[in-house]
PDB file of N, CA and C in Angstrom:
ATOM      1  N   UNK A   1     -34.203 -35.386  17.893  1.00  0.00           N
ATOM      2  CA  UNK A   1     -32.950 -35.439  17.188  1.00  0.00           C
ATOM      3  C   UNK A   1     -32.080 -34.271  17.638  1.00  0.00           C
ATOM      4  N   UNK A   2     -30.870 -34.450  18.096  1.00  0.00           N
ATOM      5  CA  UNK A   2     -29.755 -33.609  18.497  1.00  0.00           C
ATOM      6  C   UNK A   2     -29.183 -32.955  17.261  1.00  0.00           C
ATOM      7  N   UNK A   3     -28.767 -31.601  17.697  1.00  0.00           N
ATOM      8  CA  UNK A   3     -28.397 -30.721  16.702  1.00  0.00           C
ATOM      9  C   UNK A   3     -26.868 -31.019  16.717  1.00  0.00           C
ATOM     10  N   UNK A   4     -26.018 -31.588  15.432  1.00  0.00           N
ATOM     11  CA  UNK A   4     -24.224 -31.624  15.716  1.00  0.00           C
ATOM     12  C   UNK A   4     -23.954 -30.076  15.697  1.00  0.00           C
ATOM     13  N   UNK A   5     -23.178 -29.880  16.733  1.00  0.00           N
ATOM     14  CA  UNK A   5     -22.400 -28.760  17.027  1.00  0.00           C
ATOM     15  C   UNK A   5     -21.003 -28.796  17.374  1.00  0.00           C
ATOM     16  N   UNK A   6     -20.212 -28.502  16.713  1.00  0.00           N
ATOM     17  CA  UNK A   6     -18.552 -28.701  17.105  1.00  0.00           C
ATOM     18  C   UNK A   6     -18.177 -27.032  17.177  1.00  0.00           C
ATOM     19  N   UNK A   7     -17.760 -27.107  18.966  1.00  0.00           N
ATOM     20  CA  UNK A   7     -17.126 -25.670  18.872  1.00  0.00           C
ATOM     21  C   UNK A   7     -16.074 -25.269  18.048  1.00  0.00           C
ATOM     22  N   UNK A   8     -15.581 -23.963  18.103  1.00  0.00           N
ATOM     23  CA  UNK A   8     -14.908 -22.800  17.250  1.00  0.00           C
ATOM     24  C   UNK A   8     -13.499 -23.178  17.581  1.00  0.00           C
ATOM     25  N   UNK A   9     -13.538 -24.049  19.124  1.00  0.00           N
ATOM     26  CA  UNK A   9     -11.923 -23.941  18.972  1.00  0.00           C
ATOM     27  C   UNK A   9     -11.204 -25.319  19.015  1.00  0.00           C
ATOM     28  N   UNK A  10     -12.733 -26.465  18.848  1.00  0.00           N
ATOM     29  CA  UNK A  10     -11.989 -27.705  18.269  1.00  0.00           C
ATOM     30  C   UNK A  10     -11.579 -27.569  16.532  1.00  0.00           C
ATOM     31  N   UNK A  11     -12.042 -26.527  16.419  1.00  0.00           N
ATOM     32  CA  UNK A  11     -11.990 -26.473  14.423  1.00  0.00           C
ATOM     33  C   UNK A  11     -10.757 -26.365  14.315  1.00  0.00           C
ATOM     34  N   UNK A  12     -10.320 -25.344  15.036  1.00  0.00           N
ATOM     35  CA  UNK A  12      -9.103 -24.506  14.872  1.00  0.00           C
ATOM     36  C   UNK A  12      -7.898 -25.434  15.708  1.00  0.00           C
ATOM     37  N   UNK A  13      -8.406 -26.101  16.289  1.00  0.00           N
ATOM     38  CA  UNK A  13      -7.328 -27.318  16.880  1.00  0.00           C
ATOM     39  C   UNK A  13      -6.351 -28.240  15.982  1.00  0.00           C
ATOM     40  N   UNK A  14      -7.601 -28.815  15.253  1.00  0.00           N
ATOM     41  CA  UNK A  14      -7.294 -30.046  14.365  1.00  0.00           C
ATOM     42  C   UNK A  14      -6.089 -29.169  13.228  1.00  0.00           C
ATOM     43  N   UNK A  15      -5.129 -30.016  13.793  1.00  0.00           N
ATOM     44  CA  UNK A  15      -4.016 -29.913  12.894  1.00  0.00           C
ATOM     45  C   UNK A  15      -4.014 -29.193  11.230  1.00  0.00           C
ATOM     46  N   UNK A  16      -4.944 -30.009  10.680  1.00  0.00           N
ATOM     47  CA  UNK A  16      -5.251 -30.346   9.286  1.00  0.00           C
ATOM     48  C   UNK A  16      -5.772 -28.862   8.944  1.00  0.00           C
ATOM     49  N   UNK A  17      -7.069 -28.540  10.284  1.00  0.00           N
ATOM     50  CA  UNK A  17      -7.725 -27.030   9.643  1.00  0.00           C
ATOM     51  C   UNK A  17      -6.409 -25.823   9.643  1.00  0.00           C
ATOM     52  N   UNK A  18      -5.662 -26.159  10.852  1.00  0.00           N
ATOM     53  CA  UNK A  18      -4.228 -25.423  11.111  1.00  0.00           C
ATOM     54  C   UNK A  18      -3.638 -24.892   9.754  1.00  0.00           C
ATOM     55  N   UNK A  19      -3.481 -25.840   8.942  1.00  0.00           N
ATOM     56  CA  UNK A  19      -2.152 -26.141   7.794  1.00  0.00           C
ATOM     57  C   UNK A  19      -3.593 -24.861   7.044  1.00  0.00           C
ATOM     58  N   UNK A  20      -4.344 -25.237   6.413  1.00  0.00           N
ATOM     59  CA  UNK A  20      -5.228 -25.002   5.725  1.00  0.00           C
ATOM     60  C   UNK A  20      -5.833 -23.297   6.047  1.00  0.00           C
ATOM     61  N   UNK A  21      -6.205 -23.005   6.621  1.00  0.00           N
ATOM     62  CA  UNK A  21      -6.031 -21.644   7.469  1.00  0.00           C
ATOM     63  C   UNK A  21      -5.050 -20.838   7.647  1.00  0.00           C
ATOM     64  N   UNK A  22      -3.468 -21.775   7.187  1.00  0.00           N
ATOM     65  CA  UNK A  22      -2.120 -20.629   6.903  1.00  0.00           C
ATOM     66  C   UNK A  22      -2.179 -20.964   5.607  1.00  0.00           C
ATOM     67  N   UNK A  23      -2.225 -21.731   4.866  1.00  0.00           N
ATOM     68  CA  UNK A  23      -1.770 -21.896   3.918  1.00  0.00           C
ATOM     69  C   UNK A  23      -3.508 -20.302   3.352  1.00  0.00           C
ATOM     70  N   UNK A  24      -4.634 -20.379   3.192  1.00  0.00           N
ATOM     71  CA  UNK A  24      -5.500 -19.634   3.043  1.00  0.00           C
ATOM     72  C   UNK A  24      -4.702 -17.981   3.237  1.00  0.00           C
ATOM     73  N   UNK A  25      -3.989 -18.137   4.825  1.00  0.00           N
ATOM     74  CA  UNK A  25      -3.362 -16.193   5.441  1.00  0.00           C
ATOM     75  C   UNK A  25      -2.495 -16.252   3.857  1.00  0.00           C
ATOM     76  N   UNK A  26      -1.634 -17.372   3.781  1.00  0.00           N
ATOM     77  CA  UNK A  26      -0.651 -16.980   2.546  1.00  0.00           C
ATOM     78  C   UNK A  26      -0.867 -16.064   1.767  1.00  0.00           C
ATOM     79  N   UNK A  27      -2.226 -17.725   0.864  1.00  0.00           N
ATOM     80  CA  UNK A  27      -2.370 -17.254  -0.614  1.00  0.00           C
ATOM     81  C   UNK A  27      -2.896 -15.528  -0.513  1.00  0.00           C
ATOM     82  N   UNK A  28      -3.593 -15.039   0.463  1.00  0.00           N
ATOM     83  CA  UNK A  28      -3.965 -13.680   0.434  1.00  0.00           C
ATOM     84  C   UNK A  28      -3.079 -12.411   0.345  1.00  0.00           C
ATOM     85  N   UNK A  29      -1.874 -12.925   1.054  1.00  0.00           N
ATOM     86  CA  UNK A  29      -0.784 -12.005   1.458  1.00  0.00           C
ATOM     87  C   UNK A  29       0.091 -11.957   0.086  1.00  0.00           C
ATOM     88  N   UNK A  30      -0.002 -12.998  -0.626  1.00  0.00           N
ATOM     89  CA  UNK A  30       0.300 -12.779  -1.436  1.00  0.00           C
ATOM     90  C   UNK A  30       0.161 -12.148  -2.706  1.00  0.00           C
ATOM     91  N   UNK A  31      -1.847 -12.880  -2.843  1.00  0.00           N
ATOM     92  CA  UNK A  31      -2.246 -11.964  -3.592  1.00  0.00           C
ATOM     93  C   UNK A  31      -2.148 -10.297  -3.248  1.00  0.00           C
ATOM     94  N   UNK A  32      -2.152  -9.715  -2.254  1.00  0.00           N
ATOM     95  CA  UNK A  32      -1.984  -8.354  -1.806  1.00  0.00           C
ATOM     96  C   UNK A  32      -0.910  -7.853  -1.750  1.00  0.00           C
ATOM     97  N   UNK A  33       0.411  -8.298  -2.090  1.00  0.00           N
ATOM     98  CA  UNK A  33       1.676  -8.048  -2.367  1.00  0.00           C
ATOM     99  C   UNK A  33       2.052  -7.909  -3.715  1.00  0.00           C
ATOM    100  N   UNK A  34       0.702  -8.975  -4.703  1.00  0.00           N
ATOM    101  CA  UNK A  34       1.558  -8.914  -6.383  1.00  0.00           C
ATOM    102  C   UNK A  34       0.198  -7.617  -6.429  1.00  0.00           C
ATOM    103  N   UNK A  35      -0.803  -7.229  -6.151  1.00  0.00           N
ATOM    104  CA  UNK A  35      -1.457  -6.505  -6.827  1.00  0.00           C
ATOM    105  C   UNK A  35      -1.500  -5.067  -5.955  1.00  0.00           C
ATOM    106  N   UNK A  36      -0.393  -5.270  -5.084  1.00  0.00           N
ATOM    107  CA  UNK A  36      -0.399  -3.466  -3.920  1.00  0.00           C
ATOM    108  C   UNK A  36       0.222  -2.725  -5.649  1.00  0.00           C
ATOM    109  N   UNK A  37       0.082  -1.393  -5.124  1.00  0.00           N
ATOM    110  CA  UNK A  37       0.199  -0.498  -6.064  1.00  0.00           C
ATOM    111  C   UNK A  37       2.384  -0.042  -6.323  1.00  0.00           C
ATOM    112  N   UNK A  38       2.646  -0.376  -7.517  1.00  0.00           N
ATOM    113  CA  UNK A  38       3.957  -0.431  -7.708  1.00  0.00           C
ATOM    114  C   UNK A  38       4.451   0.855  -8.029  1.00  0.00           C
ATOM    115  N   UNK A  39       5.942   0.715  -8.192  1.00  0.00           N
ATOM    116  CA  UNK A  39       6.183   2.564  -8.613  1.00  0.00           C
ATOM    117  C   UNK A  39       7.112   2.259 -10.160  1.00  0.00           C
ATOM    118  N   UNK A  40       5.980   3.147 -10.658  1.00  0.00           N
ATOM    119  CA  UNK A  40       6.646   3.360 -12.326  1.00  0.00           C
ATOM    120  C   UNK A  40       7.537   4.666 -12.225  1.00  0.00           C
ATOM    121  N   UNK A  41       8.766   4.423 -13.365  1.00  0.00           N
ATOM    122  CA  UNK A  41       9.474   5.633 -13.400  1.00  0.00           C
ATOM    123  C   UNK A  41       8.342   6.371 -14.192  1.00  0.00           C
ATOM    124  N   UNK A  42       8.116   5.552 -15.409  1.00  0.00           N
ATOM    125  CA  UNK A  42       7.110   6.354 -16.512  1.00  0.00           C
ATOM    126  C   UNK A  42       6.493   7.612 -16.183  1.00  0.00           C
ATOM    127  N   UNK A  43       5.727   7.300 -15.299  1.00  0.00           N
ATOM    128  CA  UNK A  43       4.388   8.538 -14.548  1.00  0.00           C
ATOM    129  C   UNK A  43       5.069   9.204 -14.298  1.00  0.00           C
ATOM    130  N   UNK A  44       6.287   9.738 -13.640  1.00  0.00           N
ATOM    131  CA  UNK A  44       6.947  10.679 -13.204  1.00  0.00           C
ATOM    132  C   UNK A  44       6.787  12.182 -14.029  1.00  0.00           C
ATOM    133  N   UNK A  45       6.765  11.946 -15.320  1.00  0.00           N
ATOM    134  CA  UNK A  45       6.659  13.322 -16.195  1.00  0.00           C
ATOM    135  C   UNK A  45       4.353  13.725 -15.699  1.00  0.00           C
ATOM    136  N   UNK A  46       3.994  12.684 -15.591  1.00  0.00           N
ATOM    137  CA  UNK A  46       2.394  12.792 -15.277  1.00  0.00           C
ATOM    138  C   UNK A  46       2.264  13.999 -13.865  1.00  0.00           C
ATOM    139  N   UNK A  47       3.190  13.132 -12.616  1.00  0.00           N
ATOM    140  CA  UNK A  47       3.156  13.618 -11.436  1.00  0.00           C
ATOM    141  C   UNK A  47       3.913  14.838 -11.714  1.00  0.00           C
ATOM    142  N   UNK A  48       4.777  15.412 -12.415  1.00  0.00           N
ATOM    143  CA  UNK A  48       5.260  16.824 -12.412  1.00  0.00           C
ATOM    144  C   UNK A  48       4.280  17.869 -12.866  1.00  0.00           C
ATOM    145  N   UNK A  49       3.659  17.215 -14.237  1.00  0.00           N
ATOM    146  CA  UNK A  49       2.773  18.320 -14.403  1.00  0.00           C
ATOM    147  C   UNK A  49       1.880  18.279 -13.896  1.00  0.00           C
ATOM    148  N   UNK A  50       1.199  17.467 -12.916  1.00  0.00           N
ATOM    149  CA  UNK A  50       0.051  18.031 -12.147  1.00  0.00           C
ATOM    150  C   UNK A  50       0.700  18.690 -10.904  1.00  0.00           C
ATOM    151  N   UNK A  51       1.869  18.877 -10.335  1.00  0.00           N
ATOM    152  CA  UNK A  51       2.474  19.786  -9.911  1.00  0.00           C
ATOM    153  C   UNK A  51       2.376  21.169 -10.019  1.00  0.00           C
ATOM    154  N   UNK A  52       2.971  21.077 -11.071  1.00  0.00           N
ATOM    155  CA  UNK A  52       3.191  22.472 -11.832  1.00  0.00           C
ATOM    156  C   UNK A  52       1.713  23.145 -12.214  1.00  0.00           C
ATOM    157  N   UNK A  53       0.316  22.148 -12.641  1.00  0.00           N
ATOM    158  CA  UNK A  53      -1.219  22.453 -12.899  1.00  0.00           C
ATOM    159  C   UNK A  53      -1.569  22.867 -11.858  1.00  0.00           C
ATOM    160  N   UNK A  54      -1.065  22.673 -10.682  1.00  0.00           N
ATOM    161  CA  UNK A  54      -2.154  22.516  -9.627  1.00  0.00           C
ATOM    162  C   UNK A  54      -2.464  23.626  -8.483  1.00  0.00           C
ATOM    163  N   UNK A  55      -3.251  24.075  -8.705  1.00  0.00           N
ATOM    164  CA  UNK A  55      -4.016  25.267  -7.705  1.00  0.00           C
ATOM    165  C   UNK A  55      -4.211  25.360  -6.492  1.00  0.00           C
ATOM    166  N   UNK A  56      -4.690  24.067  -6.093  1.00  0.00           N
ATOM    167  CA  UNK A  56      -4.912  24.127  -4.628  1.00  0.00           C
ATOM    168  C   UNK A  56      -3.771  23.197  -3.645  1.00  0.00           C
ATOM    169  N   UNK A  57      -3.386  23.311  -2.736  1.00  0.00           N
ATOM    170  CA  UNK A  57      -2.592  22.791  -2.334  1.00  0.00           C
ATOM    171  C   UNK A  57      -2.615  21.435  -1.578  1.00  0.00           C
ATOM    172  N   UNK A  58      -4.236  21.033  -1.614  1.00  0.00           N
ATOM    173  CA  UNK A  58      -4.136  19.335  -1.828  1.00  0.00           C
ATOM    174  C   UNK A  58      -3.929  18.487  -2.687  1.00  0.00           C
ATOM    175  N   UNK A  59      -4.040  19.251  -3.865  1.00  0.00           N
ATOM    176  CA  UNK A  59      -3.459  18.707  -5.478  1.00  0.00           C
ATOM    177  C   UNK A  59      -1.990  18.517  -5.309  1.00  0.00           C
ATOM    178  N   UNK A  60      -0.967  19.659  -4.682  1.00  0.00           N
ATOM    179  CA  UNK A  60       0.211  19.704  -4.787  1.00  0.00           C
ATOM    180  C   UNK A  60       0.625  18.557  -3.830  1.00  0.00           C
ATOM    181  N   UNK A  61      -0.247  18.635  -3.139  1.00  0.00           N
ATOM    182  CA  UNK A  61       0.068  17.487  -1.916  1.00  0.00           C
ATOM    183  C   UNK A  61       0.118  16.324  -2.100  1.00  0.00           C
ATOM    184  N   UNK A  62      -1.078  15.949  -2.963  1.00  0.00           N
ATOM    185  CA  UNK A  62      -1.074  14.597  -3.569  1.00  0.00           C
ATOM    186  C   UNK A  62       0.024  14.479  -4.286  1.00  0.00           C
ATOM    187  N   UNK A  63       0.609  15.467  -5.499  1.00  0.00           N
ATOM    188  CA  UNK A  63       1.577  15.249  -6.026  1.00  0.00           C
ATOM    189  C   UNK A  63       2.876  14.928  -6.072  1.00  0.00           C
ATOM    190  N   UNK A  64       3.302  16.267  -4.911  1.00  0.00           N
ATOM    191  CA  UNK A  64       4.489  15.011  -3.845  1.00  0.00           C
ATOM    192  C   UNK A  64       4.534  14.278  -3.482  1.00  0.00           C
ATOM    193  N   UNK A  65       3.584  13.841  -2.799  1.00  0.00           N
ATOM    194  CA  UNK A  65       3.834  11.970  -2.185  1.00  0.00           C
ATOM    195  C   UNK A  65       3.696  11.372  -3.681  1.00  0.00           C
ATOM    196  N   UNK A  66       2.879  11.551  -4.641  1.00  0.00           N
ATOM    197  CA  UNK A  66       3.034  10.594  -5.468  1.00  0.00           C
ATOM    198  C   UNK A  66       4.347  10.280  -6.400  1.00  0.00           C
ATOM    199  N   UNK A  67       5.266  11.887  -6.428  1.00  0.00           N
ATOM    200  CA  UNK A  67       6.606  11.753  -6.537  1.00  0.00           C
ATOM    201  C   UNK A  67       7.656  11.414  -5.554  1.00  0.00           C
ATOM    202  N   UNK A  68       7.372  11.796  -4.284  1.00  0.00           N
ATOM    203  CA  UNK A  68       8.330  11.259  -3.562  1.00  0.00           C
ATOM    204  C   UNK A  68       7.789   9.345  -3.264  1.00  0.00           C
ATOM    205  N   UNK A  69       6.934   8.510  -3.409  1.00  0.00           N
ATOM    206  CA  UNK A  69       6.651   7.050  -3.939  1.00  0.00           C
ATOM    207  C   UNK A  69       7.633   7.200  -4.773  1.00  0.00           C
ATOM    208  N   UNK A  70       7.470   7.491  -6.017  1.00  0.00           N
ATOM    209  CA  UNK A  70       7.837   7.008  -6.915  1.00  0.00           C
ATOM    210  C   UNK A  70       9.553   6.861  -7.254  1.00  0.00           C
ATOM    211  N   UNK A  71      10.017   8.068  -6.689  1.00  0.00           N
ATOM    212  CA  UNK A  71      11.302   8.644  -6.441  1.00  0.00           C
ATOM    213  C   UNK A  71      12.193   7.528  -5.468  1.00  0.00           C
ATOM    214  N   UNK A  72      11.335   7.098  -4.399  1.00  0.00           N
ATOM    215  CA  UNK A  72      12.144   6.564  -3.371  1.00  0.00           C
ATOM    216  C   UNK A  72      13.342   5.464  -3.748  1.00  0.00           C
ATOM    217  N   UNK A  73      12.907   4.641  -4.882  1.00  0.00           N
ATOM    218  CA  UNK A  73      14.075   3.194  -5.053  1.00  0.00           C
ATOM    219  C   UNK A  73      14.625   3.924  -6.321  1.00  0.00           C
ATOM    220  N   UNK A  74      14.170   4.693  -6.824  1.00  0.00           N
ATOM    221  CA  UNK A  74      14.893   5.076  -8.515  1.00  0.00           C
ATOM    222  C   UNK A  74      16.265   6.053  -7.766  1.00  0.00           C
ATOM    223  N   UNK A  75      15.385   7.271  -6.624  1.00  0.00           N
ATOM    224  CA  UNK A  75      16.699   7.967  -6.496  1.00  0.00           C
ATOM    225  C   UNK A  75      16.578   9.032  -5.091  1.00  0.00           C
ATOM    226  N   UNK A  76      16.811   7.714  -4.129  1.00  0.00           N
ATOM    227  CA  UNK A  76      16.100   8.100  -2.646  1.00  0.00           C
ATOM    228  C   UNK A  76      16.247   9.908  -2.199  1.00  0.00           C
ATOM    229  N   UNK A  77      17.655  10.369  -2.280  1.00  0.00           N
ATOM    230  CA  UNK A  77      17.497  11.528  -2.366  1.00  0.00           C
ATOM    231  C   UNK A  77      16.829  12.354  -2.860  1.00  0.00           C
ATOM    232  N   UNK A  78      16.309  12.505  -3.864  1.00  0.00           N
ATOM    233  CA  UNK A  78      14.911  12.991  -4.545  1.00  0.00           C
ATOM    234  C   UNK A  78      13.320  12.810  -4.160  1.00  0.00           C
ATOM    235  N   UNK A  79      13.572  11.540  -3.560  1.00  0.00           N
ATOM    236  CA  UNK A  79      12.351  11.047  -2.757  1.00  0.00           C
ATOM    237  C   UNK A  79      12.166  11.853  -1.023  1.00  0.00           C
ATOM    238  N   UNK A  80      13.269  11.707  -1.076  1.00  0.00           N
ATOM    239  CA  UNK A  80      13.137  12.473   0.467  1.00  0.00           C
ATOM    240  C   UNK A  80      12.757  14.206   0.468  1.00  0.00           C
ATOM    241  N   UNK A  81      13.612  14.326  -0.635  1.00  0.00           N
ATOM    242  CA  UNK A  81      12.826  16.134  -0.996  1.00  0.00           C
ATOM    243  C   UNK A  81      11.830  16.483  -1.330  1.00  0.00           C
ATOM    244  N   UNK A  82      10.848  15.476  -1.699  1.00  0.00           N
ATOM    245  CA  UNK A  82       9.886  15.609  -2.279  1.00  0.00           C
ATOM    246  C   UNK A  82       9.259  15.025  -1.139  1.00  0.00           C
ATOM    247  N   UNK A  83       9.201  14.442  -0.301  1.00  0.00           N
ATOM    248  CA  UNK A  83       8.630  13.473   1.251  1.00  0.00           C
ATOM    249  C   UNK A  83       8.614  14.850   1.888  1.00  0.00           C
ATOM    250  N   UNK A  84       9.724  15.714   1.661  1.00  0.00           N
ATOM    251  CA  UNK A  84       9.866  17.273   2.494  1.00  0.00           C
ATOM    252  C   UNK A  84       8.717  18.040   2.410  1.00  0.00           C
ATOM    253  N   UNK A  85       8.841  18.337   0.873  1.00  0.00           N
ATOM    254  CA  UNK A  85       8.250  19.326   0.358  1.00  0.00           C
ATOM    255  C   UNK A  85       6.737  19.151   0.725  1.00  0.00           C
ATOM    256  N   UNK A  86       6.700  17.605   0.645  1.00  0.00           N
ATOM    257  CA  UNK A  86       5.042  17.311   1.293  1.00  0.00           C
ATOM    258  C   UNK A  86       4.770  17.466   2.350  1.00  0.00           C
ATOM    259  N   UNK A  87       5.793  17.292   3.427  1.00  0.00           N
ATOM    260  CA  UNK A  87       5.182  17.417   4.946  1.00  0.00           C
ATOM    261  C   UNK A  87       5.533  18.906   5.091  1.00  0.00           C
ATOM    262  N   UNK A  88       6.025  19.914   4.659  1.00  0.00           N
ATOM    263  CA  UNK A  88       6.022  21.334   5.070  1.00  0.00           C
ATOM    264  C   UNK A  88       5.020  22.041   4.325  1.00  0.00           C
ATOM    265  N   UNK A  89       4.004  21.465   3.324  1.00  0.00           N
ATOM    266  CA  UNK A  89       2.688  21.474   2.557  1.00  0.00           C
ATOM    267  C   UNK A  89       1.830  21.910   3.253  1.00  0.00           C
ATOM    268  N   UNK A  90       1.763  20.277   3.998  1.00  0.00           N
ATOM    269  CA  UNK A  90       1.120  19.586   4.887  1.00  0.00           C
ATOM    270  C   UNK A  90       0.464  20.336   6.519  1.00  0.00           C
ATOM    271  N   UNK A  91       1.623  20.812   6.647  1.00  0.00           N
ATOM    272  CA  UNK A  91       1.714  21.685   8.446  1.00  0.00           C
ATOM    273  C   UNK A  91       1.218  23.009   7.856  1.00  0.00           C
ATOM    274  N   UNK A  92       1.412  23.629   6.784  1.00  0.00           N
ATOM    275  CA  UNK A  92       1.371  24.668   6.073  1.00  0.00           C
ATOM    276  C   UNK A  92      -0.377  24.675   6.482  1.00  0.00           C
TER     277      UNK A  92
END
């Protein structure tokens, strides 16, 4: 008795697996778009005081980027000073 074997790139041929295999890239891209991580104004008073707490200067580091995120669509100029303040941290 012969073993059925259908290669890898008649699968991927057939039209039907086509549709089914984007429609699959979608639903993922999508799910990974509603559940990527969003920016609350809220936290903003959170991310200052661990700023202002913070001792070592990977704490502070984290803290800028997590204010300059958050900053960027509420009030880009603020975001970019704080994008600053992190990369001269950073080289620091």
């Amino acid at each position: 008795m012969e073993e059925f074997y259908i290669p890898l790139w008649r699968i991927i041929a057939c039209n039907m697996c086509r549709k089914l295999i984007w429609l699959l890239f979608l639903k993922c891209f999508i799910l990974f778009c509603v559940s990527a991580k969003a920016q609350d104004a809220s936290k903003l008073p959170k991310y200052f005081n661990d700023l202002f707490e913070a001792k070592a200067d990977s704490a502070k580091v984290e803290a800028y980027r997590d204010l300059c995120f958050n900053f960027s669509m509420l009030n880009p100029d603020s975001g970019i000073y704080f994008g600053k303040k992190d990369w001269r941290l950073r080289l620091k």
